[in-house]
Protein backbone atom coordinates (compact mmCIF):
# COMPACT_ATOMS: atom_id res chain seq x y z
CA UNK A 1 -94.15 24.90 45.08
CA UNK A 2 -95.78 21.99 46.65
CA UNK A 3 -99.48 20.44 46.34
CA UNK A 4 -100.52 18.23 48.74
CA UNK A 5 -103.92 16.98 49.48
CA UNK A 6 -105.68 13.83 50.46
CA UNK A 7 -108.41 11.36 48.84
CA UNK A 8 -109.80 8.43 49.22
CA UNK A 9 -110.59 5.15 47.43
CA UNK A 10 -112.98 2.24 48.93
CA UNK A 11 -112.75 -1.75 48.78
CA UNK A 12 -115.47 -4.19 47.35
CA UNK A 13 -115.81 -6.70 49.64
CA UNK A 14 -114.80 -7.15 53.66
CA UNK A 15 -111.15 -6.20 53.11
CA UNK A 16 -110.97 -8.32 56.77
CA UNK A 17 -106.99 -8.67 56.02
CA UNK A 18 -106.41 -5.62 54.84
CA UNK A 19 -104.73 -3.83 58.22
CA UNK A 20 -105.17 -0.17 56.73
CA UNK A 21 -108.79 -0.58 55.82
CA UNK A 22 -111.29 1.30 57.86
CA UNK A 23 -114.31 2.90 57.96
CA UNK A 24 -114.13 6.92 57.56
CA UNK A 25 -114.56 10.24 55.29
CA UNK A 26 -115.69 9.25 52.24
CA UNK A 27 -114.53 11.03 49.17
CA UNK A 28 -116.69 8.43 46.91
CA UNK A 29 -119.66 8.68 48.87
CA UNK A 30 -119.34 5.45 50.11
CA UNK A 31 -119.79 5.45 53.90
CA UNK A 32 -120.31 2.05 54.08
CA UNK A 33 -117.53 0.37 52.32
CA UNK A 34 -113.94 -0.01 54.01
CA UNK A 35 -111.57 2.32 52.58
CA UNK A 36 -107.69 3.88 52.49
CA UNK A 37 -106.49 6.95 52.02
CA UNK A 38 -104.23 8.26 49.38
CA UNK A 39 -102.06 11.22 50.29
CA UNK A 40 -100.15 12.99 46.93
CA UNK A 41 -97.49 15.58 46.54
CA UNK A 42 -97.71 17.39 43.20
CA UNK A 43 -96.00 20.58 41.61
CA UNK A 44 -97.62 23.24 40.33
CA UNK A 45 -97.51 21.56 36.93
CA UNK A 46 -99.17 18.55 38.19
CA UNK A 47 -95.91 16.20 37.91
CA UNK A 48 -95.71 13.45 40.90
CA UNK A 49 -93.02 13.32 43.38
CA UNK A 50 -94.16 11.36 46.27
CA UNK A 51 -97.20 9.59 48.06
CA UNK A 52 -98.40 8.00 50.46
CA UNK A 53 -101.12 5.38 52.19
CA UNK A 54 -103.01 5.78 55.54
CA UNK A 55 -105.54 4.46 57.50
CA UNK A 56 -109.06 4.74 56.16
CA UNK A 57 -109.94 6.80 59.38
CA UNK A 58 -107.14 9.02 59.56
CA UNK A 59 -107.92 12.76 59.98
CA UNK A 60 -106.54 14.78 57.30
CA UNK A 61 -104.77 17.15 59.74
CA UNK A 62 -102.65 14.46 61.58
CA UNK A 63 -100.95 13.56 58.14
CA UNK A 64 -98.31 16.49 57.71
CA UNK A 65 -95.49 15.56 59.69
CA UNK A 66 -94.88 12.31 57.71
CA UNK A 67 -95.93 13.89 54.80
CA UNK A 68 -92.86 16.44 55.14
CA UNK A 69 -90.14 14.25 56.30
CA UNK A 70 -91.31 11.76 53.60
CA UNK A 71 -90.96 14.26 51.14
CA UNK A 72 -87.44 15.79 52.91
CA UNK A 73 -85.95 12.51 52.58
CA UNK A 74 -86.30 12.50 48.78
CA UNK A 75 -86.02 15.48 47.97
CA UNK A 76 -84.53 17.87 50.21
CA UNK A 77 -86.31 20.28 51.94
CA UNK A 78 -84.70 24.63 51.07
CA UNK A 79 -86.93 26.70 48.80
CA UNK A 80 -90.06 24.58 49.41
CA UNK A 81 -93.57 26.37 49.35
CA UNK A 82 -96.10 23.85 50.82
CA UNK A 83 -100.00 24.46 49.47
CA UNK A 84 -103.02 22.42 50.75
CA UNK A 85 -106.38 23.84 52.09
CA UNK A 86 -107.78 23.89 55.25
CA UNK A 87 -108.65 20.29 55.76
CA UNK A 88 -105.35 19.87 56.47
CA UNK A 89 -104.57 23.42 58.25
CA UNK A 90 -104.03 23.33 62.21
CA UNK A 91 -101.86 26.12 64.31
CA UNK A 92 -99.74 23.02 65.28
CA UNK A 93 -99.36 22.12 61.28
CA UNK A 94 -97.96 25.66 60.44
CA UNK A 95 -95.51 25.68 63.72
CA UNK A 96 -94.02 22.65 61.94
CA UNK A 97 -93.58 24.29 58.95
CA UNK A 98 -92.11 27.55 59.98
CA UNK A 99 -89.78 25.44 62.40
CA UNK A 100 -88.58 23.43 59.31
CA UNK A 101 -87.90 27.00 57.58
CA UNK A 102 -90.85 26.22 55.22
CA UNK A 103 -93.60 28.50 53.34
CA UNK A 104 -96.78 27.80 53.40
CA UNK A 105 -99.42 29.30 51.58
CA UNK A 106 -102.95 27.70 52.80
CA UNK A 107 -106.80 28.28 53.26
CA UNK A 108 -108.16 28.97 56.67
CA UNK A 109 -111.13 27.46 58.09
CA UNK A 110 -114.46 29.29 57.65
CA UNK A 111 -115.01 30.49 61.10
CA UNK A 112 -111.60 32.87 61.27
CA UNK A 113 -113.64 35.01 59.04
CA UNK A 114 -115.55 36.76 61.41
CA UNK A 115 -112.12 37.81 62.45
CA UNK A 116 -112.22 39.94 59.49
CA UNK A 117 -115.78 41.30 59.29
CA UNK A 118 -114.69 45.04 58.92
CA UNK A 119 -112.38 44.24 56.12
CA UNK A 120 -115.29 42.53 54.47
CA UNK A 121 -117.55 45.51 54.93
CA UNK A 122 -114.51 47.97 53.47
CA UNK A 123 -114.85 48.79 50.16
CA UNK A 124 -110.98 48.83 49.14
CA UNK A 125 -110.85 45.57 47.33
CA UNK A 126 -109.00 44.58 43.96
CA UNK A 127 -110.62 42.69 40.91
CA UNK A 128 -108.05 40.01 40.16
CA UNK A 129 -107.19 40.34 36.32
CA UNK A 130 -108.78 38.39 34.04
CA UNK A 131 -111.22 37.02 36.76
CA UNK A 132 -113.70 39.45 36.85
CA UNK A 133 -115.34 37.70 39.58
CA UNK A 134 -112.78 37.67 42.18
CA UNK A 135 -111.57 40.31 43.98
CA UNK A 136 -108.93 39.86 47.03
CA UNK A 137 -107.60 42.33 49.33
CA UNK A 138 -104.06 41.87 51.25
CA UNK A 139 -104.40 42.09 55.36
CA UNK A 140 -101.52 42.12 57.53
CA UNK A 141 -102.18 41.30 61.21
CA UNK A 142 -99.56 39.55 63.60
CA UNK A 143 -96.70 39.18 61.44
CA UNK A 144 -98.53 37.24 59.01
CA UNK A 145 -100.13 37.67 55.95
CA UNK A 146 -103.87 37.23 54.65
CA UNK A 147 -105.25 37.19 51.62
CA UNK A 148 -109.13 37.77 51.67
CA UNK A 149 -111.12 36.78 48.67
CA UNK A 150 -113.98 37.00 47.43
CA UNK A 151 -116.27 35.23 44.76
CA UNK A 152 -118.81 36.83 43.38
CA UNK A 153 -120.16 33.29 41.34
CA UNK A 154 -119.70 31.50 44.42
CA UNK A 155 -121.36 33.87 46.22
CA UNK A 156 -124.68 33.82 44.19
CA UNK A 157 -124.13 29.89 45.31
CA UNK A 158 -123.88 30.19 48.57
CA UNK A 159 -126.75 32.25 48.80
CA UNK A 160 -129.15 29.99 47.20
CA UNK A 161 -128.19 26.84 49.15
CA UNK A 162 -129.14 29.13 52.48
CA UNK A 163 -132.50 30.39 51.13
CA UNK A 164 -133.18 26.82 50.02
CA UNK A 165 -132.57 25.27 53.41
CA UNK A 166 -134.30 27.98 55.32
CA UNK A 167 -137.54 27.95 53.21
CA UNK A 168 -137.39 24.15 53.79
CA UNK A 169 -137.44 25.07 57.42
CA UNK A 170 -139.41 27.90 57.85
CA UNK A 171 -142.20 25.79 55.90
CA UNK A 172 -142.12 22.64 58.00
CA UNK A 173 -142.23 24.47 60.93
CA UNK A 174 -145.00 26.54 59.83
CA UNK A 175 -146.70 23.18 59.18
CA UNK A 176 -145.85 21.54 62.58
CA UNK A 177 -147.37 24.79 64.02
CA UNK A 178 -150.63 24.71 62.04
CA UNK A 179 -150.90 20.89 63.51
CA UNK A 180 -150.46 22.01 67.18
CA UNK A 181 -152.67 24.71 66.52
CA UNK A 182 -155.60 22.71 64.89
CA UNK A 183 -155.01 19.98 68.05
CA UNK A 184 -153.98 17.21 65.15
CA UNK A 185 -150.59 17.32 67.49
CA UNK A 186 -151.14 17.94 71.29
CA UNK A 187 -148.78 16.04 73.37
CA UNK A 188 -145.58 17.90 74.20
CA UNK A 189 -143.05 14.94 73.78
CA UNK A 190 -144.56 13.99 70.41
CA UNK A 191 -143.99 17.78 69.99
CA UNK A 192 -140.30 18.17 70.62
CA UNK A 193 -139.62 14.99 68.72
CA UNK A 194 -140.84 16.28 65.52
CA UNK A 195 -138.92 19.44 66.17
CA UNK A 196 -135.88 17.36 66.61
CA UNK A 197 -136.36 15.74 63.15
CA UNK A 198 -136.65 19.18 61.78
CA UNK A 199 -133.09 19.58 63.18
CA UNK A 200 -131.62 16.55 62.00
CA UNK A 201 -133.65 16.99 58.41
CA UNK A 202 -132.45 21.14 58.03
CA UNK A 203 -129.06 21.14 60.32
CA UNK A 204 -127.67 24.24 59.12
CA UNK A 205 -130.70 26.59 58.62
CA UNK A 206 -131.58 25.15 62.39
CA UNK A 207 -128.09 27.17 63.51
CA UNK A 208 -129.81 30.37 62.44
CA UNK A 209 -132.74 29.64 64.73
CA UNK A 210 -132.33 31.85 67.91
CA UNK A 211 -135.48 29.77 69.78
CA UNK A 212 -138.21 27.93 69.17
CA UNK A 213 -141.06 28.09 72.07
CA UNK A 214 -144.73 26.17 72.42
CA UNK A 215 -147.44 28.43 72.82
CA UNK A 216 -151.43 27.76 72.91
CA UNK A 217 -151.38 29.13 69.53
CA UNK A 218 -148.94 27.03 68.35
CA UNK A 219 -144.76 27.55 67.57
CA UNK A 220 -143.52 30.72 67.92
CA UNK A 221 -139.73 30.86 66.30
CA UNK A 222 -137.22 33.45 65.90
CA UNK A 223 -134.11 33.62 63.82
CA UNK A 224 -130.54 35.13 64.89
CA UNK A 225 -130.78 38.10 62.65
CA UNK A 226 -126.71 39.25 63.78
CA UNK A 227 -125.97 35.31 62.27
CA UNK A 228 -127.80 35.72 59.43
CA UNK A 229 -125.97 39.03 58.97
CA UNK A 230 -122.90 37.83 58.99
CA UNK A 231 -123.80 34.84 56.81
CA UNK A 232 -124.85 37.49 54.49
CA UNK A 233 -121.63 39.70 54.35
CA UNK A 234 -119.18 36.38 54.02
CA UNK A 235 -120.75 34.74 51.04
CA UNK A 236 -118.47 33.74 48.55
CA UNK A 237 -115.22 34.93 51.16
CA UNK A 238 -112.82 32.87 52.06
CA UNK A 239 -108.89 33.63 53.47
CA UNK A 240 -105.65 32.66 52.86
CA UNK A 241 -102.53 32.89 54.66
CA UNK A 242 -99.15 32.99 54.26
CA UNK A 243 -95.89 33.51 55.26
CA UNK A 244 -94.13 34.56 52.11
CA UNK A 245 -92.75 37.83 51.56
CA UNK A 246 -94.99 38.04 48.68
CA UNK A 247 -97.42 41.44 48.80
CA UNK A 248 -99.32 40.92 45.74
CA UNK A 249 -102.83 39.80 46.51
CA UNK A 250 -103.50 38.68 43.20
CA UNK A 251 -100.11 36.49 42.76
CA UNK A 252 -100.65 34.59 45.74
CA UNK A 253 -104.18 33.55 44.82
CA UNK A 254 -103.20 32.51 41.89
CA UNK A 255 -100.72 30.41 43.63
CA UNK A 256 -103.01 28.86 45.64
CA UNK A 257 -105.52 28.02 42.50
CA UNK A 258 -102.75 25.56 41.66
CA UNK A 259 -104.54 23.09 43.88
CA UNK A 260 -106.79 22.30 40.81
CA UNK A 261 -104.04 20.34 39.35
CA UNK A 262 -104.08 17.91 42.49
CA UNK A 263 -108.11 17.71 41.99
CA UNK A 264 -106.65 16.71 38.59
CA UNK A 265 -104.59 14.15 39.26
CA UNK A 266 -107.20 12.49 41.75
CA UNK A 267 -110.01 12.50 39.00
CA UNK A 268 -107.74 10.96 36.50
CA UNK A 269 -106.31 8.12 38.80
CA UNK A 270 -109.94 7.31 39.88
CA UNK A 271 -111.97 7.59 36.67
CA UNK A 272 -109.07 6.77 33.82
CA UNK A 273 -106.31 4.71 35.68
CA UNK A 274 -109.28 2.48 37.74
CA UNK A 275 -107.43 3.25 41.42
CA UNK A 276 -111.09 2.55 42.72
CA UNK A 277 -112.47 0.32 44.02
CA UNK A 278 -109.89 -2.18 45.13
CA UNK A 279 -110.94 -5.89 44.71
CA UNK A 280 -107.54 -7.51 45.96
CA UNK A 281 -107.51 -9.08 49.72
CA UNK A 282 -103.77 -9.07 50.53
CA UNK A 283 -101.92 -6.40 51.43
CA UNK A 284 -98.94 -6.85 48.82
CA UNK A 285 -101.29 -6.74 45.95
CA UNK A 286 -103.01 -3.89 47.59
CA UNK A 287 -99.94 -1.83 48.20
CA UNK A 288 -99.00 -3.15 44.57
CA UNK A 289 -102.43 -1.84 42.93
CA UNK A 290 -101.73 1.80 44.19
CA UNK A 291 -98.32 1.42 43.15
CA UNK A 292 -99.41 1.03 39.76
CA UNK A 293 -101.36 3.28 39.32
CA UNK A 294 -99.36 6.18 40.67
CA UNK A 295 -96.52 5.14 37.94
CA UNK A 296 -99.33 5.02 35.22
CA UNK A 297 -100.23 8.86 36.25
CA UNK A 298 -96.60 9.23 35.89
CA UNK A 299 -96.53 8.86 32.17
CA UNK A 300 -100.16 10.07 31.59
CA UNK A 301 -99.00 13.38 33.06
CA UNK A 302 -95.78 13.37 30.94
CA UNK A 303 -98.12 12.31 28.17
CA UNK A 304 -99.83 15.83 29.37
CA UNK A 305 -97.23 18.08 29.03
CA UNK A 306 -96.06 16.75 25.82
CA UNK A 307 -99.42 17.05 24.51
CA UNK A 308 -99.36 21.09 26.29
CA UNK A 309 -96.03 21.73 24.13
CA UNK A 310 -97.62 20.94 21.22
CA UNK A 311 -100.53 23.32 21.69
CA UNK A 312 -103.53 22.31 20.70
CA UNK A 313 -106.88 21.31 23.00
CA UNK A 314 -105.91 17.36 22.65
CA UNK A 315 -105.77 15.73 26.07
CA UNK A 316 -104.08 12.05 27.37
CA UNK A 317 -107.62 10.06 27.41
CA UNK A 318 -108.50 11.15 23.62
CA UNK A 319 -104.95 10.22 22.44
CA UNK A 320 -105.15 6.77 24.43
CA UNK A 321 -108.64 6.36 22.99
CA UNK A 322 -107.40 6.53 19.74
CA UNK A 323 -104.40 4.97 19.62
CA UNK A 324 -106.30 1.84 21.02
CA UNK A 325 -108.28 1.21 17.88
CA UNK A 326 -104.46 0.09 16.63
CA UNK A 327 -104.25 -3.62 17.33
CA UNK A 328 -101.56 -6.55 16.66
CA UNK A 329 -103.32 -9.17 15.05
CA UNK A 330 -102.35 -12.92 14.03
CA UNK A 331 -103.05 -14.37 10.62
CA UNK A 332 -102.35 -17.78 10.12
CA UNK A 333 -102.05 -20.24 6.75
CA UNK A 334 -101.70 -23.91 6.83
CA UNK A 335 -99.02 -25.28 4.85
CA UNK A 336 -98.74 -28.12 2.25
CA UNK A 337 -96.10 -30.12 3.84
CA UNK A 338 -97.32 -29.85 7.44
CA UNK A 339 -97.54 -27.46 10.22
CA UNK A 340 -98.49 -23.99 10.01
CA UNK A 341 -97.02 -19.89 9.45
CA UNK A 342 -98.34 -16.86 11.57
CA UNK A 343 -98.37 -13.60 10.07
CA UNK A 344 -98.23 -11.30 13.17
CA UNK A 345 -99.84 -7.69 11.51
CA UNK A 346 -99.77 -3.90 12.84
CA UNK A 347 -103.28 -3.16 11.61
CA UNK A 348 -103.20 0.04 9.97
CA UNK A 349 -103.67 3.38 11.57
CA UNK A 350 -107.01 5.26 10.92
CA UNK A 351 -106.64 9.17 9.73
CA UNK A 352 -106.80 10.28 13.57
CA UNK A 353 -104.75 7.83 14.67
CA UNK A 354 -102.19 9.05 12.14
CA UNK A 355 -102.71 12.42 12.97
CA UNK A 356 -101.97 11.72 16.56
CA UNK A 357 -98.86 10.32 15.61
CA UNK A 358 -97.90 12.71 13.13
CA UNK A 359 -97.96 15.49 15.83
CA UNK A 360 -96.53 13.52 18.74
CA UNK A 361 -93.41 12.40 16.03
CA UNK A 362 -93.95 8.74 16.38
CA UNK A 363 -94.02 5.96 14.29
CA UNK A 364 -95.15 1.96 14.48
CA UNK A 365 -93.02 -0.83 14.76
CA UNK A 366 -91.80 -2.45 11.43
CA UNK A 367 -94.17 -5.76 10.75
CA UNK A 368 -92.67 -8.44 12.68
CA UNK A 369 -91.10 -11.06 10.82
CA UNK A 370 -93.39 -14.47 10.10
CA UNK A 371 -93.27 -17.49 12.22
CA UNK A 372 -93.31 -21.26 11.36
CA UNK A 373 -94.80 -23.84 13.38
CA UNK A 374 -94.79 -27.11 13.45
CA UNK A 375 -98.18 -27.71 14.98
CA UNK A 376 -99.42 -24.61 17.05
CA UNK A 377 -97.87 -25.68 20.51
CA UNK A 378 -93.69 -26.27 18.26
CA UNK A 379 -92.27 -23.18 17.20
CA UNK A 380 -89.43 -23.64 15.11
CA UNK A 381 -88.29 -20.53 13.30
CA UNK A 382 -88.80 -17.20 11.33
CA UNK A 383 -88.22 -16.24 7.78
C-alpha cells in the first residue's frame, strides 16, 4: 500500500535562479513567497521510498503519471495499492491506474455526493468499531466500489462554520438594507458595490443566496432552501472509491486513514528536520537541501519504529532532545616543558539520557585517547 500526497515549502528571498520556483498553493500560508513542491511516497508504516520536486505552480492532479513510473522504475509496479485524496483524483488519473493493473483506493471530490443523496437519507449504515463516530456504508454502482462515510465530530464542524458564515451574512445584509431604507445609501451603483463586497467578504454563505433584489423598502433576499438541504444532509460525508475486491466498509476506511502517516512525515520534515524555508540561491544546493532532509526522515522514521518495538509513548524528537544534552568537550593543560595536552571528554549522561539508552541498547564511545601538542596549531601524538 502506497501514500502519496503533495506539500509545499517556500524560499526567503527572490529565488530569481531558482528555475522551479514559482508562485502557487500555499501549504505554509505564504502566498507571497516563491515556492516548490514536494511530492512523497510513503507505506502504510510511514517508511520513505521515493520523492520528488515540481514546479511551485504545479496542480496537484497533473503529478501522477511521473509519480508512478518514478516509483515503477524503483520498485516495480504488481501488488501496488495507490492511496491519495482527492486533490490529486481526476477520471483521467484512475484510467492510468487501472491501465497499469493498479488499485487505487481514493477520496472523491465533494460535489459527487449529491450523487448519493438517497443513500445518505437511508438509514442502513454501520458504526465502524472502535470509532463510535464514524459510520460507513458500502455502495456498488458501475462496477466500482464506494465507500460512504460519515463523521459525526466533523459533522458538528461543518455545521458551525455554515451557521457562522451565514449569520455573518444575513446580518450585513440586514444592515445594508436598514441603510437603503433610512436613505443613508440611495444610489444604485454604490448599492450593488457594497453587495459585491458582501460576496467577496462571505463567498460561501453567498452560494446559498437564491436572489437578492432592491426594493423601496430596502433588500429583499432569499436563500436556496433545496441547497441548504442538501448542505444539511452531507455534513460530515465524504466518499471513497475503489477498485479492490475488498467488501468490508470498515477495512477499507481504515485503509485509507493511513494517509495520516504522510501528514506525519510532512509535519516532521517541516517543523523538526527545518525543510522550510529554503535560504540557498543555486539550484544544486537547493536540490541538495531537500535531499537532506528526506535521508534525515529516513533515520528519524527508523528511529520511529524502533522506538514503536519497544512500546512505550517515547517519540524521535524527545529522544533527540535528550540525547543532545550529551556533548564532547575539550580540556586542555599546559605542560612544563612546552606545548600543551587535550583531554577530549564524553560528558556524562544525565538519568534520562541513560534511560534512553538503556532501552534503545546503546552505549557511548570509550573516552578518546589524549592528545599532545606542540603549540595548538602542531599536533604531534597521543598517549
Amino acid at each position: 500500500m502506497l501514500l502519496y500526497d503533495l506539500t509545499s515549502t517556500y524560499f526567503e528571498g527572490q529565488a530569481g535562479e531558482i528555475p522551479a520556483a514559482r508562485r502557487g498553493y500555499s501549504r505554509d500560508s505564504r502566498p507571497d513567497a516563491l515556492q516548490l513542491i514536494l511530492a512523497m511516497v510513503v507505506t502504510e508504516e510511514g517508511l520513505p521510498l521515493s520523492y520528488e520536486v515540481f514546479e511551485g505552480n504545479r496542480a496537484d492532479v497533473t503529478t501522477l503519471e511521473e509519480i508512478l513510473d518514478s516509483v515503477e522504475r524503483k520498485h516495480g509496479k504488481l501488488g501496488r495499492v495507490w492511496v491519495f485524496d482527492r486533490g490529486i483524483v481526476s477520471q483521467e488519473n484512475l484510467n492510468l491506474l487501472r491501465s497499469r493493473g493498479a488499485s487505487y483506493l481514493v477520496a472523491t471530490p465533494k460535489r459527487l455526493l449529491t450523487q448519493f443523496q438517497k443513500d445518505l437519507l437511508a438509514k442502513d449504515w454501520t458504526q465502524v468499531a472502535n470509532h463510535p463516530q464514524i459510520e460507513v456504508k458500502r455502495i456498488e454502482r458501475d462496477g466500482e466500489l464506494y465507500v460512504l462515510t460519515r463523521s459525526l465530530a466533523r459533522a458538528e464542524k461543518e455545521r458551525a462554520m455554515r451557521q457562522r458564515v451565514l449569520k455573518g451574512l444575513r446580518k450585513d445584509l440586514a444592515k445594508l438594507s436598514h441603510a437603503v431604507r433610512s436613505g443613508r445609501v440611495r444610489r444604485k451603483e454604490l448599492i450593488y458595490t457594497r453587495l459585491g463586497r458582501l460576496a467577496e467578504r462571505w463567498p460561501s454563505a453567498w452560494s446559498y443566496l437564491k436572489d437578492v433584489t432592491l426594493t423601496d423598502s430596502g433588500l429583499v433576499w432569499r436563500w436556496d432552501r433545496k441547497k441548504l438541504r442538501n448542505a444539511w444532509f452531507q455534513e460530515g460525508a465524504y466518499l471513497l472509491r475503489t477498485n479492490l475486491q475488498e467488501h468490508d466498509p470498515e477495512k477499507l476506511w481504515l485503509q485509507y486513514m493511513q494517509l495520516i502517516e504522510i501528514e506525519a512525515v510532512f509535519r516532521t520534515l517541516k517543523s523538526e528536520l527545518n525543510l522550510r524555508p529554503i535560504f540557498h540561491r543555486i539550484q544544486s544546493r537547493v536540490e541538495a537541501h531537500i535531499l537532506i532532509a528526506f535521508l534525515a526522515y529516513c533515520l528519524w522514521v527508523c528511529l520511529k519504529q524502533k522506538l514503536r518495538s519497544l512500546g512505550g509513548s517515547l517519540t524521535p524528537a524527545q529522544v533527540l532532545h535528550t540525547l543532545k544534552q550529551i556533548l564532547m568537550v575539550e580540556v586542555w593543560f599546559d605542560l612544563r616543558r612546552g606545548g600543551q595536552i587535550c583531554l577530549p571528554r564524553i560528558t556524562q549522561p544525565e538519568a534520562p539520557a541513560q534511560l534512553i539508552l538503556h532501552r534503545l541498547g546503546w552505549s557511548l564511545p570509550e573516552q578518546p585517547p589524549p592528545r599532545i601538542y606542540r603549540d595548538q596549531t602542531r599536533f604531534v601524538g597521543t598517549t
